[in-house]
C-alpha atoms as a PDB file:
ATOM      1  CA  UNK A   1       0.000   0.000   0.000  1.00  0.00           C
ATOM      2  CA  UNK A   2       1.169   3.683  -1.076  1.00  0.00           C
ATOM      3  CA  UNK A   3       2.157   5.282   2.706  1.00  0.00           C
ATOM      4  CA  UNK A   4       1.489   9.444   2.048  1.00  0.00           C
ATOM      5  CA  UNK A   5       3.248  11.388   4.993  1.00  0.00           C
ATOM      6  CA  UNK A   6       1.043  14.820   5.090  1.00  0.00           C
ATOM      7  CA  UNK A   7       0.848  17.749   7.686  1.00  0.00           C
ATOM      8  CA  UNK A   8      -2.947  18.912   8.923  1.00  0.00           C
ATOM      9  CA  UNK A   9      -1.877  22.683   7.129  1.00  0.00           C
ATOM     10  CA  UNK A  10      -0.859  21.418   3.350  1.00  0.00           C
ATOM     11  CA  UNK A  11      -2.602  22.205   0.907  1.00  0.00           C
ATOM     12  CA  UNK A  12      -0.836  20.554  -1.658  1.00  0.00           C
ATOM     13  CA  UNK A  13      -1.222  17.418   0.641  1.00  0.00           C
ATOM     14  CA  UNK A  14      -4.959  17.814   0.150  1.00  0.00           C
ATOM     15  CA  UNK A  15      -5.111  17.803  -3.298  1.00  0.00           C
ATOM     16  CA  UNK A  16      -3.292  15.078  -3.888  1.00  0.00           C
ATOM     17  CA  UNK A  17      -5.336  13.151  -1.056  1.00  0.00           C
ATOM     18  CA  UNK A  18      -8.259  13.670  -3.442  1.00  0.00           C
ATOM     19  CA  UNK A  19      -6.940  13.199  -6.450  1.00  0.00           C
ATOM     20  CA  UNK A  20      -5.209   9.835  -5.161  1.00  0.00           C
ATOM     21  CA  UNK A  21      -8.909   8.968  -3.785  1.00  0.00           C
ATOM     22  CA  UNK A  22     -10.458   9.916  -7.445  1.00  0.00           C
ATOM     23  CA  UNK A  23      -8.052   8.175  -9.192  1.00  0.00           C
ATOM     24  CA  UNK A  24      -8.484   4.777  -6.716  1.00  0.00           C
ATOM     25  CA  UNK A  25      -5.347   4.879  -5.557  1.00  0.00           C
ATOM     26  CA  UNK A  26      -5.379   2.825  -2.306  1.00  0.00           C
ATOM     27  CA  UNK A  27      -3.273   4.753   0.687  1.00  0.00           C
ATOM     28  CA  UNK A  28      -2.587   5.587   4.510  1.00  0.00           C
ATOM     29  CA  UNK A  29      -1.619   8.667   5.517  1.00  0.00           C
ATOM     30  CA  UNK A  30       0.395   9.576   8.246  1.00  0.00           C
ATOM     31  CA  UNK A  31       0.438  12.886   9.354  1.00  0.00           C
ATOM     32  CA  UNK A  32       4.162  13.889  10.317  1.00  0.00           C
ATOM     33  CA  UNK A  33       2.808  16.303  12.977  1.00  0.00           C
ATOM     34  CA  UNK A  34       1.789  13.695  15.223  1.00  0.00           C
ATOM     35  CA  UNK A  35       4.132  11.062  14.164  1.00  0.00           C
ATOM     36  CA  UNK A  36       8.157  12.318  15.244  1.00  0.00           C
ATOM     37  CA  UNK A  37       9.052   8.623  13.984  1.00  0.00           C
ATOM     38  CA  UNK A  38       7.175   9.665  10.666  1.00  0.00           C
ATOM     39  CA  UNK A  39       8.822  13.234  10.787  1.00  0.00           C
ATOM     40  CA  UNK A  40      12.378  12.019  11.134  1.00  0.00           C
ATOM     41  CA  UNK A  41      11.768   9.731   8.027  1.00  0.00           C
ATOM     42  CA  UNK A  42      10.644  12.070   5.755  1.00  0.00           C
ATOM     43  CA  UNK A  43      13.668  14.515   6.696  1.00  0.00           C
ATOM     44  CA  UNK A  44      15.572  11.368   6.088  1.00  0.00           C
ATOM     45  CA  UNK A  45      14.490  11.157   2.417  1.00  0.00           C
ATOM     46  CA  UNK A  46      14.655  15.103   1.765  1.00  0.00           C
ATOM     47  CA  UNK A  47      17.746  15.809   2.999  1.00  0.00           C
ATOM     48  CA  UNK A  48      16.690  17.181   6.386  1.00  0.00           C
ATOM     49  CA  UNK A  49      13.524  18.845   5.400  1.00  0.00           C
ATOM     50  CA  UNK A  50      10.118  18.251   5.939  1.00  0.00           C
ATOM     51  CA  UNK A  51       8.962  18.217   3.171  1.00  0.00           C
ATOM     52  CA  UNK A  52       4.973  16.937   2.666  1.00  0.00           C
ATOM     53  CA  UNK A  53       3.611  15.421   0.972  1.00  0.00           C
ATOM     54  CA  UNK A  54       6.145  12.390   0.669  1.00  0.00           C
ATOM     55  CA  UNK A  55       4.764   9.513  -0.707  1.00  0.00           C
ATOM     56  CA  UNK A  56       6.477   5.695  -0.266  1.00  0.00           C
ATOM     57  CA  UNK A  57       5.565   3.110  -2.602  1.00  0.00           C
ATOM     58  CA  UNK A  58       4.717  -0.481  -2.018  1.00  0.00           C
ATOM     59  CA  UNK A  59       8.305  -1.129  -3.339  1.00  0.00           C
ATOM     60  CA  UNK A  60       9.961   1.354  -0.783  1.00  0.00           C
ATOM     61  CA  UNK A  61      10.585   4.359  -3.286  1.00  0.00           C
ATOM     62  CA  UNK A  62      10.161   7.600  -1.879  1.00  0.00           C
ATOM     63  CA  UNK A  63       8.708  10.445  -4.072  1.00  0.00           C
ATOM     64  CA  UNK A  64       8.607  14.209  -2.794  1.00  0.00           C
ATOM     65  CA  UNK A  65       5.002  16.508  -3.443  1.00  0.00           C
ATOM     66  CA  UNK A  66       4.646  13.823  -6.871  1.00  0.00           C
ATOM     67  CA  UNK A  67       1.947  15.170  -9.214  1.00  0.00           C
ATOM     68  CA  UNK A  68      -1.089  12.801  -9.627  1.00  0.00           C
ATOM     69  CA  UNK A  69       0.512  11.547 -13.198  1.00  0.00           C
ATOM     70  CA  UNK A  70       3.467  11.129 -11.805  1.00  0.00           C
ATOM     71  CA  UNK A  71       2.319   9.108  -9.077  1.00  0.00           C
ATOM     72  CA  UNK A  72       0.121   6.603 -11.010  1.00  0.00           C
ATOM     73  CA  UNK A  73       2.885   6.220 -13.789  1.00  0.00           C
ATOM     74  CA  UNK A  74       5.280   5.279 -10.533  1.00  0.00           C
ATOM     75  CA  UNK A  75       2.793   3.133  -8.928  1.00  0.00           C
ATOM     76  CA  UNK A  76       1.837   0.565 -11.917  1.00  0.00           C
END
């Protein structure tokens, strides 16, 4: 399952939420604000910054505020 890391402010983490959701894209999100585990991963994968929304494939691939396109072509 795709894992989305989000924070309860970004609004670029709720459009891709429902575009993800429109497009069938099964997904958890984790929301980095509550999560400091979840927050020190996704400064792991963006060299220090928290940057949201990160989203981790199945496979383990990390992509960084993906577009929807980019995210379905990644996923198949």
């Amino acid at each position: 399952m795709i894992t989305m890391y989000t924070t309860s402010w970004c609004g670029y983490c709720s459009r891709l939420k429902a575009q993800m959701q429109r497009s069938g894209l099964a997904f958890r999100e984790v929301n980095i604000e509550m999560d400091p585990e979840a927050a020190a991963f996704v400064g792991s994968v963006n060299g220090g910054n928290h940057v949201v929304p990160t989203v981790v494939l199945p496979d383990g691939t990390a992509m960084t505020n993906p577009s929807i396109h980019e995210l379905i072509a990644a996923a198949r």
